[in-house]
N, C-alpha and C. Protein backbone atom coordinates (compact mmCIF):
# COMPACT_ATOMS: atom_id res chain seq x y z
N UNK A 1 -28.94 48.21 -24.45
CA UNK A 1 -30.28 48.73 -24.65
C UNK A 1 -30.20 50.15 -25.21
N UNK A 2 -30.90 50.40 -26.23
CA UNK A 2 -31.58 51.43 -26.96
C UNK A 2 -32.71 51.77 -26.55
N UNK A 3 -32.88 53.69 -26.87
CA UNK A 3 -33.55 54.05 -26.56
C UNK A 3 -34.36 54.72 -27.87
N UNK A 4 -35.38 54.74 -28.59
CA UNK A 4 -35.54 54.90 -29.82
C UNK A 4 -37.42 55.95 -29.70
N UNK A 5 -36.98 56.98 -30.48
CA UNK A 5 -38.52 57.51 -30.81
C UNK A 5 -38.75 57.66 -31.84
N UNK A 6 -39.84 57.20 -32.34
CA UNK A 6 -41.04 57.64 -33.47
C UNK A 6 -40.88 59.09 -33.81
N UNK A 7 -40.38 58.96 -35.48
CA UNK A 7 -40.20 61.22 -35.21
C UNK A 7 -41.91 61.33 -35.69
N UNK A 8 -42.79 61.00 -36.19
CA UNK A 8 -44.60 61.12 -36.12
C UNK A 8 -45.15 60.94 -35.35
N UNK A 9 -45.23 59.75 -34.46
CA UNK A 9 -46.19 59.45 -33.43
C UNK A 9 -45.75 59.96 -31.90
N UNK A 10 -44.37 60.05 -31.96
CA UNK A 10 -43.51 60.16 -30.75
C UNK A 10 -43.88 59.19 -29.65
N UNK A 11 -43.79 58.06 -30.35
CA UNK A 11 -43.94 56.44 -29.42
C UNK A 11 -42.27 56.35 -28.88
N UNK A 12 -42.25 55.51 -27.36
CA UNK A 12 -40.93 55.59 -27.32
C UNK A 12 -41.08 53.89 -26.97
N UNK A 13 -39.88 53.89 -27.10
CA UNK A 13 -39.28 52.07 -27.15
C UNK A 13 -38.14 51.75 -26.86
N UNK A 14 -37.63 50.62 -25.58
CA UNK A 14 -36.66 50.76 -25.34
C UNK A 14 -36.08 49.16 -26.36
N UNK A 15 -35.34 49.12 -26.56
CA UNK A 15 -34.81 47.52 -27.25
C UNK A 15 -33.48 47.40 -27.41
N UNK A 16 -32.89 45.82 -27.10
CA UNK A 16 -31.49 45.87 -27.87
C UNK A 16 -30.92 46.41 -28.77
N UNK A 17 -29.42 46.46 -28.46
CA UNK A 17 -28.48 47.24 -29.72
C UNK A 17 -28.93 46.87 -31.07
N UNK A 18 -28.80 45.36 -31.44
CA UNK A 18 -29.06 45.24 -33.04
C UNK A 18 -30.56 45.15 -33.26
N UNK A 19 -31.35 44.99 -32.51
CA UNK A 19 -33.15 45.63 -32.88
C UNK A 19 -33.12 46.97 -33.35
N UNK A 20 -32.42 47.71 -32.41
CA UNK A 20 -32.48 49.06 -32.55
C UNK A 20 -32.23 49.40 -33.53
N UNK A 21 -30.66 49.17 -34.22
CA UNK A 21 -30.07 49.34 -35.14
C UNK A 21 -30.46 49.19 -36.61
N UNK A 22 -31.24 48.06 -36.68
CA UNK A 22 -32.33 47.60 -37.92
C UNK A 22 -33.22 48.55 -37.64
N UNK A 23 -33.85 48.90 -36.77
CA UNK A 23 -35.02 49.98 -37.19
C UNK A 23 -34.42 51.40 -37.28
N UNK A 24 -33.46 51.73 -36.81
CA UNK A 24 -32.88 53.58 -37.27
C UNK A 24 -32.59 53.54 -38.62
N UNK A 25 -31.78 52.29 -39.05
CA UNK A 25 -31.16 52.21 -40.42
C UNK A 25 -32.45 52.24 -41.30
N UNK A 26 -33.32 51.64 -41.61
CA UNK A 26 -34.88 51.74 -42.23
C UNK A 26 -35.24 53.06 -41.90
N UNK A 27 -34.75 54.40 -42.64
CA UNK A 27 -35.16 55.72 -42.83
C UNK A 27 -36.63 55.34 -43.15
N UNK A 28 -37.21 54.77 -43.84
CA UNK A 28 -38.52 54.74 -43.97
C UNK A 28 -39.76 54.76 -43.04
N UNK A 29 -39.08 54.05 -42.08
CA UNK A 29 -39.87 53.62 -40.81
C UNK A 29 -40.09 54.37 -39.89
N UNK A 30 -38.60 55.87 -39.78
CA UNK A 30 -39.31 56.75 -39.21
C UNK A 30 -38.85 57.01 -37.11
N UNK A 31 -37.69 55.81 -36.84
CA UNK A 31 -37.36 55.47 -35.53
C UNK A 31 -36.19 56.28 -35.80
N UNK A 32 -35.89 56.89 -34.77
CA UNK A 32 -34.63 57.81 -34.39
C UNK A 32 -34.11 57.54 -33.17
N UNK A 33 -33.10 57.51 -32.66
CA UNK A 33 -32.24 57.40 -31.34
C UNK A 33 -32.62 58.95 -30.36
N UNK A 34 -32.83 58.51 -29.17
CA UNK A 34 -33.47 59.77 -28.44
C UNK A 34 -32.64 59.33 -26.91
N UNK A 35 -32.74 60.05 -26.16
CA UNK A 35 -32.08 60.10 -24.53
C UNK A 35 -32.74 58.97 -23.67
N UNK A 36 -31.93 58.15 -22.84
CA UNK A 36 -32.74 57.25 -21.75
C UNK A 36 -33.62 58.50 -21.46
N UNK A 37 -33.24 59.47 -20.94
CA UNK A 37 -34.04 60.56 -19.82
C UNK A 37 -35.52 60.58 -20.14
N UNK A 38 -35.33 60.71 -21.65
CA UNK A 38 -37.12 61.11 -22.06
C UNK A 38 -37.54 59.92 -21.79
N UNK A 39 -37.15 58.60 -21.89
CA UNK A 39 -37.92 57.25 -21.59
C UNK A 39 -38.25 57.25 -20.43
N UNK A 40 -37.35 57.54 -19.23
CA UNK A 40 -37.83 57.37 -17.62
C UNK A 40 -38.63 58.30 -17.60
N UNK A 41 -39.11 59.70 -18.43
CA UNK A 41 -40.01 61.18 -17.77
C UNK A 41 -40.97 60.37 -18.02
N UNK A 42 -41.29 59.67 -19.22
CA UNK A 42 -42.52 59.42 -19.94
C UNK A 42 -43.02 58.13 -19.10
N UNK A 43 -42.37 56.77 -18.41
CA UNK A 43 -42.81 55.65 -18.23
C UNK A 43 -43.49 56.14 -16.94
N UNK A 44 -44.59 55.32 -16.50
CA UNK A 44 -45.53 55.76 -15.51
C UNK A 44 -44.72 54.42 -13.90
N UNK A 45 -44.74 55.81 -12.77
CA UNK A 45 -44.55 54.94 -12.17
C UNK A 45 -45.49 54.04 -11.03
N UNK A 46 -44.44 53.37 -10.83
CA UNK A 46 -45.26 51.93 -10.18
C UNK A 46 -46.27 52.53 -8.51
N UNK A 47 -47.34 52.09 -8.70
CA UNK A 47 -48.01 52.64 -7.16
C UNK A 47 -47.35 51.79 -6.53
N UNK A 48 -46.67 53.01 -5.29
CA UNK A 48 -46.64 51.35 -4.12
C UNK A 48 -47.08 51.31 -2.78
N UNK A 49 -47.64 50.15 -2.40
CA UNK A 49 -48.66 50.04 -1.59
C UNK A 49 -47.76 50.05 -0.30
N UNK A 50 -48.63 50.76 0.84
CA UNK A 50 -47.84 50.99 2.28
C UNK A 50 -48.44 50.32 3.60
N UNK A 51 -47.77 49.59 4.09
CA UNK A 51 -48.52 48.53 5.10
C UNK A 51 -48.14 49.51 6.13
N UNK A 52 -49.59 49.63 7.03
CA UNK A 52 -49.87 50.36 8.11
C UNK A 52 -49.15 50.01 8.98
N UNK A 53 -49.13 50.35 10.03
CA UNK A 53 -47.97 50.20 11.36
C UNK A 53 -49.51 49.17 12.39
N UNK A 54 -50.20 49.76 11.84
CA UNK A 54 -51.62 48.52 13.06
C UNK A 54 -51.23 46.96 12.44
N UNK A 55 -51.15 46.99 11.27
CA UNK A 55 -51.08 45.73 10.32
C UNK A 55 -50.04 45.24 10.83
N UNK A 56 -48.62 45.94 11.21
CA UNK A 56 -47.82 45.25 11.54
C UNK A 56 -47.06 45.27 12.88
N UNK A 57 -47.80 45.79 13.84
CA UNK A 57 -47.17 45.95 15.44
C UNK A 57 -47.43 44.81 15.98
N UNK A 58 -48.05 44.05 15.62
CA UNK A 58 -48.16 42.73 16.09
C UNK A 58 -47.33 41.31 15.68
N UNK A 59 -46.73 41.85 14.66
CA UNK A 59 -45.77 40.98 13.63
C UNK A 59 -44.14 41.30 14.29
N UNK A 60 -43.54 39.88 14.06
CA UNK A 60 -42.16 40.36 14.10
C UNK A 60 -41.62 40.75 12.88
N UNK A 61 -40.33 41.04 12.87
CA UNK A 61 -39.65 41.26 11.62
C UNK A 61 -39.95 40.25 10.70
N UNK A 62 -39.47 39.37 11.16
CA UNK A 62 -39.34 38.07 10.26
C UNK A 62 -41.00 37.63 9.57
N UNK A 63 -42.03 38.15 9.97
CA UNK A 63 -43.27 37.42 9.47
C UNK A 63 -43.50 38.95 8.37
N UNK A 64 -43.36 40.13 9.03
CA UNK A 64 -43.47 41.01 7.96
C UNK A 64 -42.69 41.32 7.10
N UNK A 65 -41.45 40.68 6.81
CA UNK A 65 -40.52 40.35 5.61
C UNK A 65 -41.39 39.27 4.41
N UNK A 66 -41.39 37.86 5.21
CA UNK A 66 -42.25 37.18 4.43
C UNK A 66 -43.89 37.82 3.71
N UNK A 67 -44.33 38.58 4.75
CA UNK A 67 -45.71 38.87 3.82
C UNK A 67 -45.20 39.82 2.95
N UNK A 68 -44.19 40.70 2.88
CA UNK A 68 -43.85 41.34 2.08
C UNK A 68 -43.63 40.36 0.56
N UNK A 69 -42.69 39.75 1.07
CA UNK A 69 -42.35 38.72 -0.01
C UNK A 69 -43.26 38.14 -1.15
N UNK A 70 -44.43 37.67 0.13
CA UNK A 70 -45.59 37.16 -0.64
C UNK A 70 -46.15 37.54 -1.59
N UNK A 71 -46.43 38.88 -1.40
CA UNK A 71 -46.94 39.95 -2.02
C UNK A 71 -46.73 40.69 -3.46
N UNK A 72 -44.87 40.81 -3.25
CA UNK A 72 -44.29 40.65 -4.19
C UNK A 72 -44.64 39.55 -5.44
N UNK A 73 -44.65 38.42 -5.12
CA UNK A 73 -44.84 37.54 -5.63
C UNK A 73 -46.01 37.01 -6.27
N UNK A 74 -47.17 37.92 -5.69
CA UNK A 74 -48.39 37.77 -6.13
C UNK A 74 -48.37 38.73 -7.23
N UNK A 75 -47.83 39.93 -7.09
CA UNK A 75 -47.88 41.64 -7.63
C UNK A 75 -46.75 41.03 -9.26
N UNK A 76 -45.82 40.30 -9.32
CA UNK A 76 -44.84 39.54 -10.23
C UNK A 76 -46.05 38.96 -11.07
N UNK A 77 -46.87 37.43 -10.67
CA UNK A 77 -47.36 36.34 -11.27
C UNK A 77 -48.75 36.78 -11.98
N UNK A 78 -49.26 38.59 -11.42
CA UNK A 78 -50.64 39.23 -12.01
C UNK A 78 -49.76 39.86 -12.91
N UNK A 79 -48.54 40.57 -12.84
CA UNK A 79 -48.43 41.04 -14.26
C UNK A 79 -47.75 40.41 -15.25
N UNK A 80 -47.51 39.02 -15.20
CA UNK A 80 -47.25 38.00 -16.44
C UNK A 80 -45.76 37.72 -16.24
């Protein structure tokens, strides 16, 4: 994986070696090779949601693993 920026728009994009490679080589196009670092400052991170201790003092381990799970799984199948 490549890490590639726009030297005009300063869009960043992460993509395979030979994607990458076709778009730096196309001087026209304007994509330059830039640092993972600036990709992780720039990507927004993930909210994450915190299950209360009331929600779960009544649960054993094992049932609040699974709703965790669940959850996961719901939070996976909404974003495609």
């Amino acid at each position: 994986m490549k890490t590639l920026r726009h030297k005009k728009t300063g869009e960043l994009k992460r993509l395979n070696d030979k994607a990458a490679e076709k778009l730096v080589r196309q001087k026209h196009l304007g994509w330059e090779y830039c640092s993972k670092t600036l990709w992780k400052s720039q990507k927004p991170e993930p909210a994450k949601e915190e299950i209360t201790t009331s929600e779960t003092s009544n649960l054993s381990d094992k049932k609040i693993r699974k709703q965790r799970r669940e959850e996961k799984r719901i939070r996976h199948e909404q974003n495609g």
